[in-house]
Protein backbone atom coordinates (compact mmCIF):
# COMPACT_ATOMS: atom_id res chain seq x y z
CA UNK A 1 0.15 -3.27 29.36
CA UNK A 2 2.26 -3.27 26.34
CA UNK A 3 3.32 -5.95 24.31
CA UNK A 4 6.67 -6.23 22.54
CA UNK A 5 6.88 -5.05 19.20
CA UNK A 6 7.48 -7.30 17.06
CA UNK A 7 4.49 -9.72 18.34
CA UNK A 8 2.19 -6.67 17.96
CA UNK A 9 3.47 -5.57 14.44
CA UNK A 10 2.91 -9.28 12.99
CA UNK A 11 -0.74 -8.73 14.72
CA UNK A 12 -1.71 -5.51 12.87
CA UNK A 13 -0.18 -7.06 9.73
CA UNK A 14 -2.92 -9.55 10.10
CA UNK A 15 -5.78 -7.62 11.62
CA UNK A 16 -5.11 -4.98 8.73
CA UNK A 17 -4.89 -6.66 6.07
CA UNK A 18 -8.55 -8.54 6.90
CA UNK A 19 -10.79 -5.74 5.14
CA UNK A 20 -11.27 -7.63 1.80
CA UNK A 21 -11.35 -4.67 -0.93
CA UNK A 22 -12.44 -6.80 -3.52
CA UNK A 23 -15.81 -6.89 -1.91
CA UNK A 24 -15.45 -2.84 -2.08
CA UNK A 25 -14.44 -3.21 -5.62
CA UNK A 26 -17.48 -5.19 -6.51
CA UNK A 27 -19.63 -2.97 -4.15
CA UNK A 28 -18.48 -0.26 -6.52
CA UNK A 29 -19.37 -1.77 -9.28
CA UNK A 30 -22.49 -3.49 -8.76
CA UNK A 31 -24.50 -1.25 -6.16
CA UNK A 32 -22.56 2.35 -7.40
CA UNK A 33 -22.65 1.33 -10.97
CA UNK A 34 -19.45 3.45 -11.40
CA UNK A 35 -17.53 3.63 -15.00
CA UNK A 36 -14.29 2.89 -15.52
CA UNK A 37 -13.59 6.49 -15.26
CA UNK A 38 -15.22 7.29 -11.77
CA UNK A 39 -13.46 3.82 -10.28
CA UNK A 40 -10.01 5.41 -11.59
CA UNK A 41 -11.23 8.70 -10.19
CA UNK A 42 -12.22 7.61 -6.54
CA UNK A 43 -8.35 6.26 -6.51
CA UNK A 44 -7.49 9.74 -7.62
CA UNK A 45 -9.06 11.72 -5.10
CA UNK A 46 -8.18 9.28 -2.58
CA UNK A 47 -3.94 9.65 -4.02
CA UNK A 48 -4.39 13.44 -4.43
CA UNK A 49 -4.93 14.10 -0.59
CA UNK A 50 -2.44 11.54 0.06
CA UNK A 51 -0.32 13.75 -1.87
CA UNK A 52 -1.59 16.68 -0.10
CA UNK A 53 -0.75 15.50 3.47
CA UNK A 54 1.97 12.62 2.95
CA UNK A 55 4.80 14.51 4.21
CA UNK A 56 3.33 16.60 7.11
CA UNK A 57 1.71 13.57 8.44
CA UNK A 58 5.43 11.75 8.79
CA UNK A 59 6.84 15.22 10.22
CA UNK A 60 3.87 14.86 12.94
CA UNK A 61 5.04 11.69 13.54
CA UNK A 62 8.91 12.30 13.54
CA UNK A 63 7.71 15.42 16.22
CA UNK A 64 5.17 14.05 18.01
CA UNK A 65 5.32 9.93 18.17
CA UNK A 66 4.82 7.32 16.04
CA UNK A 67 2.14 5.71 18.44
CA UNK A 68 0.01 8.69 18.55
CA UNK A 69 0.54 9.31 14.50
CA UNK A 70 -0.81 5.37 14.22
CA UNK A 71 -3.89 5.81 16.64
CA UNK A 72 -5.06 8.80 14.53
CA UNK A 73 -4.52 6.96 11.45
CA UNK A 74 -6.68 3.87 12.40
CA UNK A 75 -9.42 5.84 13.47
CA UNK A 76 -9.82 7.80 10.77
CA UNK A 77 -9.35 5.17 7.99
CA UNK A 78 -11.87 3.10 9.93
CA UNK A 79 -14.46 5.71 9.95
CA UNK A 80 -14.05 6.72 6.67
CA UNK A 81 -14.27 3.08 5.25
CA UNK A 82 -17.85 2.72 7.37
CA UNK A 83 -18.92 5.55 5.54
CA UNK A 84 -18.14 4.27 2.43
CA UNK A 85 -20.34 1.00 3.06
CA UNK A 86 -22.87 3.31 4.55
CA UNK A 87 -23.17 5.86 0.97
CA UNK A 88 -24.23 4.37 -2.54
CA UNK A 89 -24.00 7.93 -3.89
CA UNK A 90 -20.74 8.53 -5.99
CA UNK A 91 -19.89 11.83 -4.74
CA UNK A 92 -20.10 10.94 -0.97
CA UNK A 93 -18.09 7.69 -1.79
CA UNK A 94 -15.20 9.74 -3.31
CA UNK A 95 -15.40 12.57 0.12
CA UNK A 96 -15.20 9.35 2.09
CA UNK A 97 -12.02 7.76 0.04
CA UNK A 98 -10.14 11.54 0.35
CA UNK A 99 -11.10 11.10 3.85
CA UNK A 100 -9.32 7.53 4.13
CA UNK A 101 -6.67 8.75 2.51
CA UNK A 102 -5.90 11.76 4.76
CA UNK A 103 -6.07 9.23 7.65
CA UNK A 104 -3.73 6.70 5.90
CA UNK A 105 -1.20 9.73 5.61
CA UNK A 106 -0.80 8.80 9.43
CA UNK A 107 0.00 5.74 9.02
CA UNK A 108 2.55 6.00 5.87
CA UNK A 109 5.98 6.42 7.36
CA UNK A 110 5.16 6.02 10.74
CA UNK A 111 4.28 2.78 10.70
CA UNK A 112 7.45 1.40 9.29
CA UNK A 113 9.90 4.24 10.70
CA UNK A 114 8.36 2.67 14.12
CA UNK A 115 9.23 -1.12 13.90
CA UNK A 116 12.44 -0.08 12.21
CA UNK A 117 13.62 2.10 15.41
CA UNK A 118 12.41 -1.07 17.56
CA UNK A 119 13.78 -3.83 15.99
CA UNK A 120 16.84 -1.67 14.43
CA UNK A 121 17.56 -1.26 10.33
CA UNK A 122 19.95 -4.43 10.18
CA UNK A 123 16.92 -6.85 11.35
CA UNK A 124 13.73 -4.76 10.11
CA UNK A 125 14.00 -6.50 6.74
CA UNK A 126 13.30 -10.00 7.73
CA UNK A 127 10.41 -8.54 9.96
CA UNK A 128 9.23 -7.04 6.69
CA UNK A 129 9.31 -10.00 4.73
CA UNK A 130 7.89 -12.34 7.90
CA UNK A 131 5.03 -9.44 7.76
CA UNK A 132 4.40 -9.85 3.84
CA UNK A 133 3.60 -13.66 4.53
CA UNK A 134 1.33 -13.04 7.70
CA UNK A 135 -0.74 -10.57 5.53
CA UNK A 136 -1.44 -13.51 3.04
CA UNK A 137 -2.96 -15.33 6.04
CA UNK A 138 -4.82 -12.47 7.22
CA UNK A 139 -6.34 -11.84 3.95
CA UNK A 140 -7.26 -15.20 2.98
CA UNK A 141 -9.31 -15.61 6.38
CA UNK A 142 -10.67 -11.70 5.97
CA UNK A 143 -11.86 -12.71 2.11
CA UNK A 144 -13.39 -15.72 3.08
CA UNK A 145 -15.31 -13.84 6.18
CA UNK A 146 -16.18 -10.58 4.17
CA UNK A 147 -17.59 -13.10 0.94
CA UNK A 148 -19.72 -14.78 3.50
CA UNK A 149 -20.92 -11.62 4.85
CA UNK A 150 -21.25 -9.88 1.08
CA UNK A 151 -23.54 -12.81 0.07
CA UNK A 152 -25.89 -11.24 2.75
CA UNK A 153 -25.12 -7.24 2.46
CA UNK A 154 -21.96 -5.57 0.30
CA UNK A 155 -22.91 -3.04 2.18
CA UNK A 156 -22.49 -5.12 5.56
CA UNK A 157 -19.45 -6.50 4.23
CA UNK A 158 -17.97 -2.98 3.41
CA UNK A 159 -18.50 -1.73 7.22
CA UNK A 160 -17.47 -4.51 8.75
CA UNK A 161 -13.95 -3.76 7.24
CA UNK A 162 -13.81 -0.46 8.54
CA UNK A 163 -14.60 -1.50 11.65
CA UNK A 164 -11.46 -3.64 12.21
CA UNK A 165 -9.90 -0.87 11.13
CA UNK A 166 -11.14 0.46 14.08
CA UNK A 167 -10.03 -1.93 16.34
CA UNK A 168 -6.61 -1.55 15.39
CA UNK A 169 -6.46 2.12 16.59
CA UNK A 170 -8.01 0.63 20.04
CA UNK A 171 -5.16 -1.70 20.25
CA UNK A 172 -2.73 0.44 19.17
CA UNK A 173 -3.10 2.98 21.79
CA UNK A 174 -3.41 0.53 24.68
CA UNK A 175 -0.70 -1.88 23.54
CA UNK A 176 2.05 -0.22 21.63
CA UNK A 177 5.31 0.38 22.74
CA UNK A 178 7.93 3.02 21.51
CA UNK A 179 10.87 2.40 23.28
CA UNK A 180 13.02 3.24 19.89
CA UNK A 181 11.76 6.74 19.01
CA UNK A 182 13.95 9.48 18.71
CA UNK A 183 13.09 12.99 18.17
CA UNK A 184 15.23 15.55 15.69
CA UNK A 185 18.59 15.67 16.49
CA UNK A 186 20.35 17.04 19.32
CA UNK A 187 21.51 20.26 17.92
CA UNK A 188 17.82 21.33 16.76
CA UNK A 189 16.65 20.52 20.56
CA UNK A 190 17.56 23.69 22.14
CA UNK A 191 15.97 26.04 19.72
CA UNK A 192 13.02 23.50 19.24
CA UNK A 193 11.19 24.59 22.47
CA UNK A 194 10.22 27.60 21.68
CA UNK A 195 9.03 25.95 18.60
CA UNK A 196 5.33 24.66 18.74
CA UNK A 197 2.52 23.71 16.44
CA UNK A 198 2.89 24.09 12.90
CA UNK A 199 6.64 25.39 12.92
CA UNK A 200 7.89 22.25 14.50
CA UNK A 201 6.55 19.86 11.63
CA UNK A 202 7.84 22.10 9.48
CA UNK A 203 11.64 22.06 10.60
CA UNK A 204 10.90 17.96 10.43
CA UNK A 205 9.56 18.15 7.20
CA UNK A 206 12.58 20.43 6.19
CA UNK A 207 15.22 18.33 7.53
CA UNK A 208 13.78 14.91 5.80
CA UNK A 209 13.84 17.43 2.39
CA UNK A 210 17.67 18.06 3.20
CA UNK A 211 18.32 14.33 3.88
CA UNK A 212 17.16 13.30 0.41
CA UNK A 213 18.99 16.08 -1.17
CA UNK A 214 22.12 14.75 0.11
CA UNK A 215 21.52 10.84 -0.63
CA UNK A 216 21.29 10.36 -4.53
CA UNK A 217 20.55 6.61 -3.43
CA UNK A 218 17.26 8.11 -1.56
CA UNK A 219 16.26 10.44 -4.69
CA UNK A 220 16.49 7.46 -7.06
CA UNK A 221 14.50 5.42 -5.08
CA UNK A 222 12.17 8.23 -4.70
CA UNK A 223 11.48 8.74 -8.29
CA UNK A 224 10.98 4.79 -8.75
CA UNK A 225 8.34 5.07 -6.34
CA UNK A 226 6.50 7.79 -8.68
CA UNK A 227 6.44 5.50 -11.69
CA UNK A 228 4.88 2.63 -9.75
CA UNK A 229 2.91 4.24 -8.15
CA UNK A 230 1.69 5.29 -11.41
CA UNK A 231 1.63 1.80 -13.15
CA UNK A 232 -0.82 0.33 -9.74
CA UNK A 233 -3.50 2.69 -10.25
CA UNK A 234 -4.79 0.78 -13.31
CA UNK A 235 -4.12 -2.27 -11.76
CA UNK A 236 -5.93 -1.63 -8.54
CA UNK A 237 -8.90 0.32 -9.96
CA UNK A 238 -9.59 -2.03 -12.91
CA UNK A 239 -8.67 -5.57 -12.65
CA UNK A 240 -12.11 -6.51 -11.34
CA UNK A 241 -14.23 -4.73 -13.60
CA UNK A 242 -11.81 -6.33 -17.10
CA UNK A 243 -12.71 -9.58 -14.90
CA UNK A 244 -16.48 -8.65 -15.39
CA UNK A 245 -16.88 -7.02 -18.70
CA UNK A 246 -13.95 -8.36 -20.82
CA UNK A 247 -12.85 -12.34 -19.51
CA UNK A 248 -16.19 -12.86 -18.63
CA UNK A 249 -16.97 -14.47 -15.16
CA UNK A 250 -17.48 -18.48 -15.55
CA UNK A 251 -21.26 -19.59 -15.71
CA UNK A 252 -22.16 -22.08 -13.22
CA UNK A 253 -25.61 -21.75 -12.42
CA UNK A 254 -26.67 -18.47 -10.91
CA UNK A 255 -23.30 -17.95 -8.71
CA UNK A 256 -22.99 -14.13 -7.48
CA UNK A 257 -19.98 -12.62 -9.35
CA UNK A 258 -18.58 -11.90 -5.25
CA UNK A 259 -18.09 -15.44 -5.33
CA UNK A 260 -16.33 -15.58 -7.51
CA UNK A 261 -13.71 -12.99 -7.03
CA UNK A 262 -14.12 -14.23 -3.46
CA UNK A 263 -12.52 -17.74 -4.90
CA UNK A 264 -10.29 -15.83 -7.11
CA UNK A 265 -8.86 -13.87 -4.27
CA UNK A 266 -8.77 -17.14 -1.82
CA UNK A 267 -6.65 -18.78 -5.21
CA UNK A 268 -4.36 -16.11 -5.00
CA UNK A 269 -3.60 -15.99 -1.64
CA UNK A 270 -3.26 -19.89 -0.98
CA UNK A 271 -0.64 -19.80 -4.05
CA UNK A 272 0.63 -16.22 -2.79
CA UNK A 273 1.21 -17.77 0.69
CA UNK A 274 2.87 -20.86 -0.58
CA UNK A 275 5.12 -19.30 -2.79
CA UNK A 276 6.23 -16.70 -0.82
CA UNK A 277 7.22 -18.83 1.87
CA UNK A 278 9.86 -19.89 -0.25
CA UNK A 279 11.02 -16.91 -1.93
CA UNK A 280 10.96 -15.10 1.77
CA UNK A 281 13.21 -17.82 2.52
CA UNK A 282 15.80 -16.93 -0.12
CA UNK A 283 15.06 -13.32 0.15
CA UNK A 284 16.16 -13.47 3.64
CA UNK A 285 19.13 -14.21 3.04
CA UNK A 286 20.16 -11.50 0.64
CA UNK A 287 18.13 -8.99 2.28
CA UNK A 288 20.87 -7.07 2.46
CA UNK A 289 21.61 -7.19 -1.04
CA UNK A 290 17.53 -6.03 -2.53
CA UNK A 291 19.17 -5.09 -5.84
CA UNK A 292 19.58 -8.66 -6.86
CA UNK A 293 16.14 -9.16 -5.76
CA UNK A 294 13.92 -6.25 -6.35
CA UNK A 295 15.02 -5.65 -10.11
CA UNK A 296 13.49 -9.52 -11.25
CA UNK A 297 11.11 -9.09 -8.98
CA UNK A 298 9.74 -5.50 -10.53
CA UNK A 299 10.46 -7.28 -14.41
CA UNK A 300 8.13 -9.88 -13.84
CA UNK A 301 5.78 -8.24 -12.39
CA UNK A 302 5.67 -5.90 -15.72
CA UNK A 303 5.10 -9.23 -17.52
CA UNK A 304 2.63 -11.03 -15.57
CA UNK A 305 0.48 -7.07 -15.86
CA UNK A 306 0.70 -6.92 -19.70
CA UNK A 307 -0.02 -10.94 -19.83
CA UNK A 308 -3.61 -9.75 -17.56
CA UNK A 309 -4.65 -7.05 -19.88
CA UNK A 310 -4.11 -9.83 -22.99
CA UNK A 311 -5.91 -12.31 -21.47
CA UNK A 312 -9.08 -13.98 -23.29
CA UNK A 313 -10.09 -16.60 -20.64
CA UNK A 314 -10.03 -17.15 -16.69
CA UNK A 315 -7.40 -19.64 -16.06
CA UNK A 316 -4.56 -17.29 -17.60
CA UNK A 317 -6.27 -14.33 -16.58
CA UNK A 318 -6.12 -15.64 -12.83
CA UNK A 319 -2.25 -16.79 -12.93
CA UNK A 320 -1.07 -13.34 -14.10
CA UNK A 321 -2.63 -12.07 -10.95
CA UNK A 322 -1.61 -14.75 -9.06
CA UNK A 323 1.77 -13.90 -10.11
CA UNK A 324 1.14 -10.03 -10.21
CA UNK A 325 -0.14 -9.72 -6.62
CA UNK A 326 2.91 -11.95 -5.28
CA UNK A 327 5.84 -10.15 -7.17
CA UNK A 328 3.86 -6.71 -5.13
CA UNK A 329 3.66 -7.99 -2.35
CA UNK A 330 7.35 -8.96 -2.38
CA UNK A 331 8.59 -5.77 -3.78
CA UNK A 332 7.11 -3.80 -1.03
CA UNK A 333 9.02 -5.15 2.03
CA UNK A 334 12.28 -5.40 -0.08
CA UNK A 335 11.89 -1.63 -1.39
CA UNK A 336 11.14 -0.57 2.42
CA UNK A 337 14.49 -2.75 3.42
CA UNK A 338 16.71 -0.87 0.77
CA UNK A 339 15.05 2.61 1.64
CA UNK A 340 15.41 2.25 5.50
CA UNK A 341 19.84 1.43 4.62
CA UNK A 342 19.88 4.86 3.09
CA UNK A 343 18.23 6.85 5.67
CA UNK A 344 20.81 7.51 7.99
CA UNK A 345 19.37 9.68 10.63
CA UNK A 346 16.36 8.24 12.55
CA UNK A 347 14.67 11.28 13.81
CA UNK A 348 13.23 11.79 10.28
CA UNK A 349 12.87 8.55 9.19
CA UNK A 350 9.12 8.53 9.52
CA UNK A 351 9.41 11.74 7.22
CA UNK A 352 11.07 10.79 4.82
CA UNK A 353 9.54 7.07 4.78
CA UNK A 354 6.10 9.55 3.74
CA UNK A 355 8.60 11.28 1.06
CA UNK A 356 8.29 7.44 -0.88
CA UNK A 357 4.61 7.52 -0.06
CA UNK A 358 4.37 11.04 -1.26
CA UNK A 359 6.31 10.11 -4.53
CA UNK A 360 3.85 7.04 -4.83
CA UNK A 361 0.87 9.09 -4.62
CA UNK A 362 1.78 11.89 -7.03
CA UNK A 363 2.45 8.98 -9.47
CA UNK A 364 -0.78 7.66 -9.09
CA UNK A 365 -3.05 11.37 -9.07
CA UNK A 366 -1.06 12.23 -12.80
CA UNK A 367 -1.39 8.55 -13.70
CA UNK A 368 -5.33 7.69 -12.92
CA UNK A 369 -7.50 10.18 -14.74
CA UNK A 370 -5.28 9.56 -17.60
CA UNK A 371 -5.53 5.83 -17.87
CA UNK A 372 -9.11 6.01 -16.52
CA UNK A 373 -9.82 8.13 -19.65
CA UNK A 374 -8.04 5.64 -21.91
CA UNK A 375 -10.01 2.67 -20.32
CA UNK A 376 -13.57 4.53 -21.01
CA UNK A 377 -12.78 5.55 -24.52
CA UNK A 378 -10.10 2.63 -25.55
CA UNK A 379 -10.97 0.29 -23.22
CA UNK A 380 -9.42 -1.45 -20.24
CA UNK A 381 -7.25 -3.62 -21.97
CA UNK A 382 -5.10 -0.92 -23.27
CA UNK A 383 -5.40 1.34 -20.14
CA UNK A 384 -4.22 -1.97 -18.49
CA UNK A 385 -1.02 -2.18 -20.97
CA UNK A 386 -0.59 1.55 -20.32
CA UNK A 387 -0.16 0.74 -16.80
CA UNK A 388 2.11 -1.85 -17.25
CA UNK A 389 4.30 0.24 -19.79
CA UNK A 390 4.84 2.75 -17.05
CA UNK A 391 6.82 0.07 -15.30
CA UNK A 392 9.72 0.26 -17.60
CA UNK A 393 11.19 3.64 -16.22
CA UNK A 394 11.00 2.04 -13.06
CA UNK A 395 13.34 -0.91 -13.71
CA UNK A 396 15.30 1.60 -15.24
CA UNK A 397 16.28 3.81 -11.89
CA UNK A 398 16.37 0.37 -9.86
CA UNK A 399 19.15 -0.29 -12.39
CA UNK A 400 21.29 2.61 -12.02
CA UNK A 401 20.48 2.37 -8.06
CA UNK A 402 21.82 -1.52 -8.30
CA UNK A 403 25.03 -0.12 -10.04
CA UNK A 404 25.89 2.84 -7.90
CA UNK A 405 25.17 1.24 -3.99
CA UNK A 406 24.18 -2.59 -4.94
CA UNK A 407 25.97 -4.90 -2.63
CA UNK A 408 27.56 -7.61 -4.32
């Protein structure tokens, strides 16, 4: 039995986005005892083989099937995220991460090349956007499960993440459909059966590398997606630990600090899922113009980064996430919309989808050891501003984008 896609999609949006990763954050820090420098570092390793296999995981799936590149991609992330609950050695914790991040090569590009082809480019934004606001649901009810569970074991907490993970390759495989997959173009077909194995993923990856060439909208984009990429990494591998050793955590009797980042995150997400209900609401109906959208939406989340790093005390150091994690989690869909009008040949779409990721990625392996050595000898307020410094360049090629294909 297969279900239609867009029912499914909105399902693995929630399912996926269950695993709470503050717990792993705090799991890091508490039972790993890691330094600033080794939690930039597992992000690192984790980018680098990202980096590494980005591109000929979305030519496997432009060859071979988005379905099959998704199953894959599950199961390995899943695994690798149990293994990560089941280690409290630093070492095997970064193997596992480079091990989740090979598998999550699978999944970049495929994942939204395949609802794309389904639903078609003209509607896939609004799915996007719809998707952003499920994941707010699914996390809240995740964070609140995986706290519960954390009080008990991190450790417990950590696997049972993983193992939805799991689940999702199970239901991918018996439930996915891929009605709207089509393989390289007609002229390559002839010569492509005597093609097998690695030579086929390479003529993919080739032809998503001459599609960007000739689509300066698609390089632009591209290098955007290097400098935040590159701006997240401090963001994602240090807000929790500037939460513990420079706000301070409020004291209210003996209260585990995983409660309350648990309450933090559920604060977020309540206000996240509120707010974006609204601003999907008006960014649905622009969503073919992203420019006027995306470029606000990118500047404020520069502000509400720098206003984190500066902040002495918990209320204002909570509303610049707030605000931080909602502006992300907006920019994402709308970035995907705007990439997906510029890529005009499906058969590599999945490809060159991974390009972005691959851009993303190399932004984030030059990035982290470099802020992660300002945070340990500077400290992690200033890698923090670092991070949101790198966000300038950024707004900068959205501009120029905006000017040269923005849709007035």
């Amino acid at each position: 039995m297969k279900l239609r896609a867009i029912p499914l999609y909105y399902g693995l949006e929630f399912a996926l986005s269950m695993p709470a990763f503050v717990v792993t954050a705090v799991y890091f820090v508490r039972v790993v005892h890691m330094s600033p420098l080794q939690l930039v570092l597992i992000g690192t390793v984790m980018e680098a083989t990202v980096f590494v296999f980005e591109i000929p995981t979305g030519a496997f799936a432009d060859t071979y099937g988005r379905r099959l590149s998704l199953v894959v991609s599950f199961i390995v992330q899943g695994l690798a995220v149990v293994l990560v609950g089941a280690a409290a050695s630093f070492w095997v914790i970064a193997v596992a991460w480079a091990i989740w991040g090979f598998g999550y090569t699978f999944q970049s590009g495929a994942y939204e090349a395949w609802i794309t082809d389904e639903v078609g480019v003209e509607r896939v934004g609004s799915v996007f956007l719809r998707g952003t606001r499920i994941c707010y649901a699914g996390e809240l009810i995740g964070l609140i499960g995986s706290v519960g569970l954390a009080l008990w074991s991190l450790r417990a907490a950590v696997i049972a993440g993983g193992l939805i993970t799991l689940g999702c390759g199970v239901a991918t495989a018996l439930l996915m459909p891929e009605t709207g997959f089509v393989r390289r173009a007609a002229g390559h077909r002839q010569h492509e059966h005597r093609q097998t194995g690695l030579r086929a993923l390479a003529g993919t990856a080739l032809d998503g590398a001459r599609h960007v060439r000739g689509r300066s909208l698609l390089i632009l984009l591209l290098a955007a997606a290097f400098f935040t990429g590159m701006s997240s990494e401090a963001f994602d591998r240090l807000k929790e630990a500037h939460f513990i050793r420079d706000i301070g955590l409020p004291r209210v009797g003996s209260l585990d600090p995983v409660i309350w980042f648990g309450l933090f995150g559920a604060c977020a997400l309540v206000v996240g899922l509120v707010a974006s209900t609204v601003l999907i609401r008006r960014a649905e109906r622009v969503a073919t113009r992203v420019t006027r959208l995306l470029l606000p939406i990118t500047a404020v989340l520069a502000v509400a980064e720098v206003v984190f790093a500066l902040s002495g005390s918990i209320a204002l150091g909570l509303g610049a996430l707030v605000v931080a994690r909602l502006m992300r989690s907006l920019s994402g869909p709308l970035y995907l919309t705007w990439l997906n009008q510029g890529i005009a040949d499906s058969s590599v779409r999945a490809t060159v989808i991974s390009m972005s990721g691959q851009a993303d990625a190399i932004g984030q392996t030059a990035g982290g050891p470099v802020l992660g050595v300002v945070g340990s000898a500077y400290g992690i307020r200033v890698a923090l501003l670092a991070g949101s410094a790198v966000l300038v360049p950024a707004l900068g090629l959205y501009a120029r984008a905006a000017g040269r294909y923005g849709v007035d």
